[in-house]
C-alpha atoms as a PDB file:
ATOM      1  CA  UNK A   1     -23.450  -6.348  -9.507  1.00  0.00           C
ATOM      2  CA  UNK A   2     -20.930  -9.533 -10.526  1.00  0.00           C
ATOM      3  CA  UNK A   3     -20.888 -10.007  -6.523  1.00  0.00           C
ATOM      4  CA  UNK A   4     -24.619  -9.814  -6.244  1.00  0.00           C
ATOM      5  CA  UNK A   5     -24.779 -12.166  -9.178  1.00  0.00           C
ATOM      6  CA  UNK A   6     -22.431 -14.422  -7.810  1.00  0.00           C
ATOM      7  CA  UNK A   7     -23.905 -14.417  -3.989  1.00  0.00           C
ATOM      8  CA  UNK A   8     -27.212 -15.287  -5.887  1.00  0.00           C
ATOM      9  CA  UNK A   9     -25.476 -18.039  -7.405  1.00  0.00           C
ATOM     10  CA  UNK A  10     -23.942 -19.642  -4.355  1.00  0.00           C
ATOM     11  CA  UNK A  11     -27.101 -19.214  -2.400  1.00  0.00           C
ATOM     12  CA  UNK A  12     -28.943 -21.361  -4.474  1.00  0.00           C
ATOM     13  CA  UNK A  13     -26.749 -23.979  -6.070  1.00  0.00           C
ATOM     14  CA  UNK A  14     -23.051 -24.440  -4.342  1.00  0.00           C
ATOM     15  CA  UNK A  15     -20.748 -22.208  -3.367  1.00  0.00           C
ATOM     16  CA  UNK A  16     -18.254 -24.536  -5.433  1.00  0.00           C
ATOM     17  CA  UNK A  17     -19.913 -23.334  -8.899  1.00  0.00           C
ATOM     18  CA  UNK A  18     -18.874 -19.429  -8.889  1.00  0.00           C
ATOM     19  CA  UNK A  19     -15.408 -20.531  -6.915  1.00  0.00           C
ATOM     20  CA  UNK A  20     -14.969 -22.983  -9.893  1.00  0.00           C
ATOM     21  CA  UNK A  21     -16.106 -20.203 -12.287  1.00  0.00           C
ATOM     22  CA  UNK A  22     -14.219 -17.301 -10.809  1.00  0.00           C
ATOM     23  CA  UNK A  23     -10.817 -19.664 -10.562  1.00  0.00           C
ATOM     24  CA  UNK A  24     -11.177 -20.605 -14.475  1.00  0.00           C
ATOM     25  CA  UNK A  25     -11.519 -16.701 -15.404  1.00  0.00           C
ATOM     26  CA  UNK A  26      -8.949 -15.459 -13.135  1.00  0.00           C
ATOM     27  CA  UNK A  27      -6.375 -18.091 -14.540  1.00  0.00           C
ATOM     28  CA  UNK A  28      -7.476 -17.268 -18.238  1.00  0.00           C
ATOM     29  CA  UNK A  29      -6.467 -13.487 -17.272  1.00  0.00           C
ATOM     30  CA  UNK A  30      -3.058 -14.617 -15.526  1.00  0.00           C
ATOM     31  CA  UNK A  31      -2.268 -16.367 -19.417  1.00  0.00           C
ATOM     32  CA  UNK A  32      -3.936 -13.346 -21.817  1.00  0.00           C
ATOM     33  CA  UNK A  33      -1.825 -11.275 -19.569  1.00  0.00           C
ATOM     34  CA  UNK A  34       1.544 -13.181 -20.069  1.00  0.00           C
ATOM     35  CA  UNK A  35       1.289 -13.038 -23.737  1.00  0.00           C
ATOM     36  CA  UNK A  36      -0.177  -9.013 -23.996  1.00  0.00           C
ATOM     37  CA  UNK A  37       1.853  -6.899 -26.335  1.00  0.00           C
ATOM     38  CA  UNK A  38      -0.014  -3.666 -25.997  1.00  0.00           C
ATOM     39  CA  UNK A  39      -0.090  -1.435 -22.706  1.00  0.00           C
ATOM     40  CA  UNK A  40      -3.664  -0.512 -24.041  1.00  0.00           C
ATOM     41  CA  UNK A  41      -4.825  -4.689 -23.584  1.00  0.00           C
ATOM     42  CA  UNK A  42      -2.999  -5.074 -20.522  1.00  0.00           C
ATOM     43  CA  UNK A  43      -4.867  -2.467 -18.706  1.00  0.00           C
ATOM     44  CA  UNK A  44      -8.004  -3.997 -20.462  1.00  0.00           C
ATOM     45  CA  UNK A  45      -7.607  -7.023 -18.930  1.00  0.00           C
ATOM     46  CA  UNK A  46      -6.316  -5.964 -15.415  1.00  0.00           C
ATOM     47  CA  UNK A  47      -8.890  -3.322 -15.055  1.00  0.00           C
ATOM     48  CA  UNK A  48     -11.901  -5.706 -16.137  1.00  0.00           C
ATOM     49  CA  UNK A  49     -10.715  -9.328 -16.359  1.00  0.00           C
ATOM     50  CA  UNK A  50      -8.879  -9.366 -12.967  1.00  0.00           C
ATOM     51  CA  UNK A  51     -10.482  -6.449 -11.350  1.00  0.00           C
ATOM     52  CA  UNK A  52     -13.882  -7.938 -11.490  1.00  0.00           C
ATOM     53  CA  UNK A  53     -13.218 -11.684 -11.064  1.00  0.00           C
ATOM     54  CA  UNK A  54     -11.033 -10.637  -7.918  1.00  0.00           C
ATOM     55  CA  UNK A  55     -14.321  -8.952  -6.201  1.00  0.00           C
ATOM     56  CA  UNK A  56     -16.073 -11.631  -7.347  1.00  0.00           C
ATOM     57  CA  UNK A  57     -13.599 -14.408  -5.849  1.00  0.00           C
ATOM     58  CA  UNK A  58     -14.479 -13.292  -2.215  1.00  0.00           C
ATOM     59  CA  UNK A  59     -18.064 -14.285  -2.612  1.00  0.00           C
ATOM     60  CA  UNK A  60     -17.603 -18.069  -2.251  1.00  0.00           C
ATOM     61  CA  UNK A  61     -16.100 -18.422   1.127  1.00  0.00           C
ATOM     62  CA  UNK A  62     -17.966 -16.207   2.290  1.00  0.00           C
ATOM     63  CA  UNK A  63     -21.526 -17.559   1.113  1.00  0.00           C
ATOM     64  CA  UNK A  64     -20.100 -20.978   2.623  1.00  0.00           C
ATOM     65  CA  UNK A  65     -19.338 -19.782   6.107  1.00  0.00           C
ATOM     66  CA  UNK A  66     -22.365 -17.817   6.170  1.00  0.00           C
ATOM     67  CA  UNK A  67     -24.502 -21.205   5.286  1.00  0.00           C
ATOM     68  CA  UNK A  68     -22.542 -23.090   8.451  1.00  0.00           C
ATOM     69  CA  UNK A  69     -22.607 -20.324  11.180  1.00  0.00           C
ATOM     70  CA  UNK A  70     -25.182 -18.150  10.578  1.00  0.00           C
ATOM     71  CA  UNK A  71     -25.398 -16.063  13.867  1.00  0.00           C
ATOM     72  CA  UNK A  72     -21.127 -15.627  13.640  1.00  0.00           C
ATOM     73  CA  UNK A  73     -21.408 -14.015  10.235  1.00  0.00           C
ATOM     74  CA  UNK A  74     -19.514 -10.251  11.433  1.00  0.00           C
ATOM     75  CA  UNK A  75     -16.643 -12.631  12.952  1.00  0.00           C
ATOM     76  CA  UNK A  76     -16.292 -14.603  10.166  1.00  0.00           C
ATOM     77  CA  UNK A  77     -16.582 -12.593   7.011  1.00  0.00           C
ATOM     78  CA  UNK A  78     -13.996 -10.031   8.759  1.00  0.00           C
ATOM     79  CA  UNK A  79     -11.352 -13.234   9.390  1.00  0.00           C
ATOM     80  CA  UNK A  80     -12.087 -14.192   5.478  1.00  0.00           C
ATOM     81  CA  UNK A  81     -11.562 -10.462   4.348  1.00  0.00           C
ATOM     82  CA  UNK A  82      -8.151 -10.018   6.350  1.00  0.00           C
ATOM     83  CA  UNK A  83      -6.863 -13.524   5.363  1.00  0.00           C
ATOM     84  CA  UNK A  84      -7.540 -12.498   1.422  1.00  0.00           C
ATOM     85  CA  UNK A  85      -5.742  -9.449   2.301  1.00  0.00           C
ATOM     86  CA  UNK A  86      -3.066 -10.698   3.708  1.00  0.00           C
ATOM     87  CA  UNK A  87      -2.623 -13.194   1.057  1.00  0.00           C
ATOM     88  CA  UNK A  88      -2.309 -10.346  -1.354  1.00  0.00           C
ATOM     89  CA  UNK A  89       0.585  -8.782   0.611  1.00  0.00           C
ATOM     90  CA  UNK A  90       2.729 -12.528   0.601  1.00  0.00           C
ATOM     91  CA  UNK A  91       1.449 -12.522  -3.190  1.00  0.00           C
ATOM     92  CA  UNK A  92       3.476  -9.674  -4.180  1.00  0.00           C
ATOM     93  CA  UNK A  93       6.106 -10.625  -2.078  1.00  0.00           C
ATOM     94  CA  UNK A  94       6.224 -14.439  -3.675  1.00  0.00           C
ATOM     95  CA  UNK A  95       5.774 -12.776  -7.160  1.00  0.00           C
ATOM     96  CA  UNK A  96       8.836 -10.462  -6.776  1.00  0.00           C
ATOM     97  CA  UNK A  97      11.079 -13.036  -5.672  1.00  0.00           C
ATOM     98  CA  UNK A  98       9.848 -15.515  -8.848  1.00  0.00           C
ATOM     99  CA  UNK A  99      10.100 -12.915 -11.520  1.00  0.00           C
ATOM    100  CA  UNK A 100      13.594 -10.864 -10.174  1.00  0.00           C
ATOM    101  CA  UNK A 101      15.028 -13.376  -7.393  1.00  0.00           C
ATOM    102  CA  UNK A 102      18.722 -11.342  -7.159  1.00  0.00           C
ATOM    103  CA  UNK A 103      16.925  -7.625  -7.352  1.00  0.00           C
ATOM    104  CA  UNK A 104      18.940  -6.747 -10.318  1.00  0.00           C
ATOM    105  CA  UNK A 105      17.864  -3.232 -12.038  1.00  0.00           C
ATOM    106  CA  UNK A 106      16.846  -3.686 -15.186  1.00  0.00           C
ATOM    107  CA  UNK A 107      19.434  -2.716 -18.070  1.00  0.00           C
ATOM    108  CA  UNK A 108      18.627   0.048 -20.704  1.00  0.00           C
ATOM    109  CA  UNK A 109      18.501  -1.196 -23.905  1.00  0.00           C
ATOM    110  CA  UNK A 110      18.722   1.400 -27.082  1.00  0.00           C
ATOM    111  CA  UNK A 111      17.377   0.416 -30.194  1.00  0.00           C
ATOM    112  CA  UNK A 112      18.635   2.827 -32.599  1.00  0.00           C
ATOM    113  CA  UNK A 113      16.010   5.275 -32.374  1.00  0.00           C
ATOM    114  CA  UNK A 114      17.213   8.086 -29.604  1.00  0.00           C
ATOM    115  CA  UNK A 115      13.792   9.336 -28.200  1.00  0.00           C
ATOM    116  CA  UNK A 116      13.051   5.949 -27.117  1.00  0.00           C
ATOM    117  CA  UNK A 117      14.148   3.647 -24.015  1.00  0.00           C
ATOM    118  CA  UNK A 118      13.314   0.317 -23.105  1.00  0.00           C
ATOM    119  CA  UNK A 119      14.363  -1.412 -20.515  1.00  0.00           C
ATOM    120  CA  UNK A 120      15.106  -5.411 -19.857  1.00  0.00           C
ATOM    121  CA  UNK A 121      15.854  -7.576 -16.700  1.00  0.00           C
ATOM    122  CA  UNK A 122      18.735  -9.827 -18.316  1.00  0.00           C
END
């Protein structure tokens, strides 16, 4: 439906207004997830904040390619769809190396109580 919505959007406007849209929302998830305390609210927002805005994010290019090249659509929404792709496999990749650059395992930490672990990268 949010695709739908934002194809509809794109059609008749500019592709720029649901990329502009999408990249606001998806960077207002990336900071409400940095500061999440509760397991329960990070799923929340991963599930529906960056679940939907991420389906939602492949609309744009894809609306604007169509509008140029309209009898190469097949060619060119595949060659969008495997570039997003593979930017998701160098994204986890990048991400690793930012957040734990020397692989270290994280350290168990005991806080008193014995039933429960948490672990910390130092």
């Amino acid at each position: 439906v949010l695709c739908n919505i934002t194809l509809w959007i794109a059609k008749k406007y500019s592709p720029k207004i649901p990329a502009l849209i999408t990249t606001v929302v998806f960077t207002l998830c990336m900071i409400f997830l940095s500061m999440v305390k509760s397991v329960v609210s990070f799923l929340i927002l991963m599930i529906v904040g960056w679940g939907l805005v991420s389906g939602a994010m492949y609309v744009p290019p894809v609306a604007s390619v169509w509008s140029y090249y309209p009898n190469k659509q097949a060619l060119l929404t595949g060659i969008i769809m495997s570039g997003m792709g593979i930017a998701g496999f160098f994204y986890t990749l990048i991400a690793m190396q930012i957040v734990n650059p020397d692989n270290e395992a994280p350290q168990k930490v005991s806080s008193g109580n014995s039933e429960k672990e948490e672990f910390y990268f130092s």
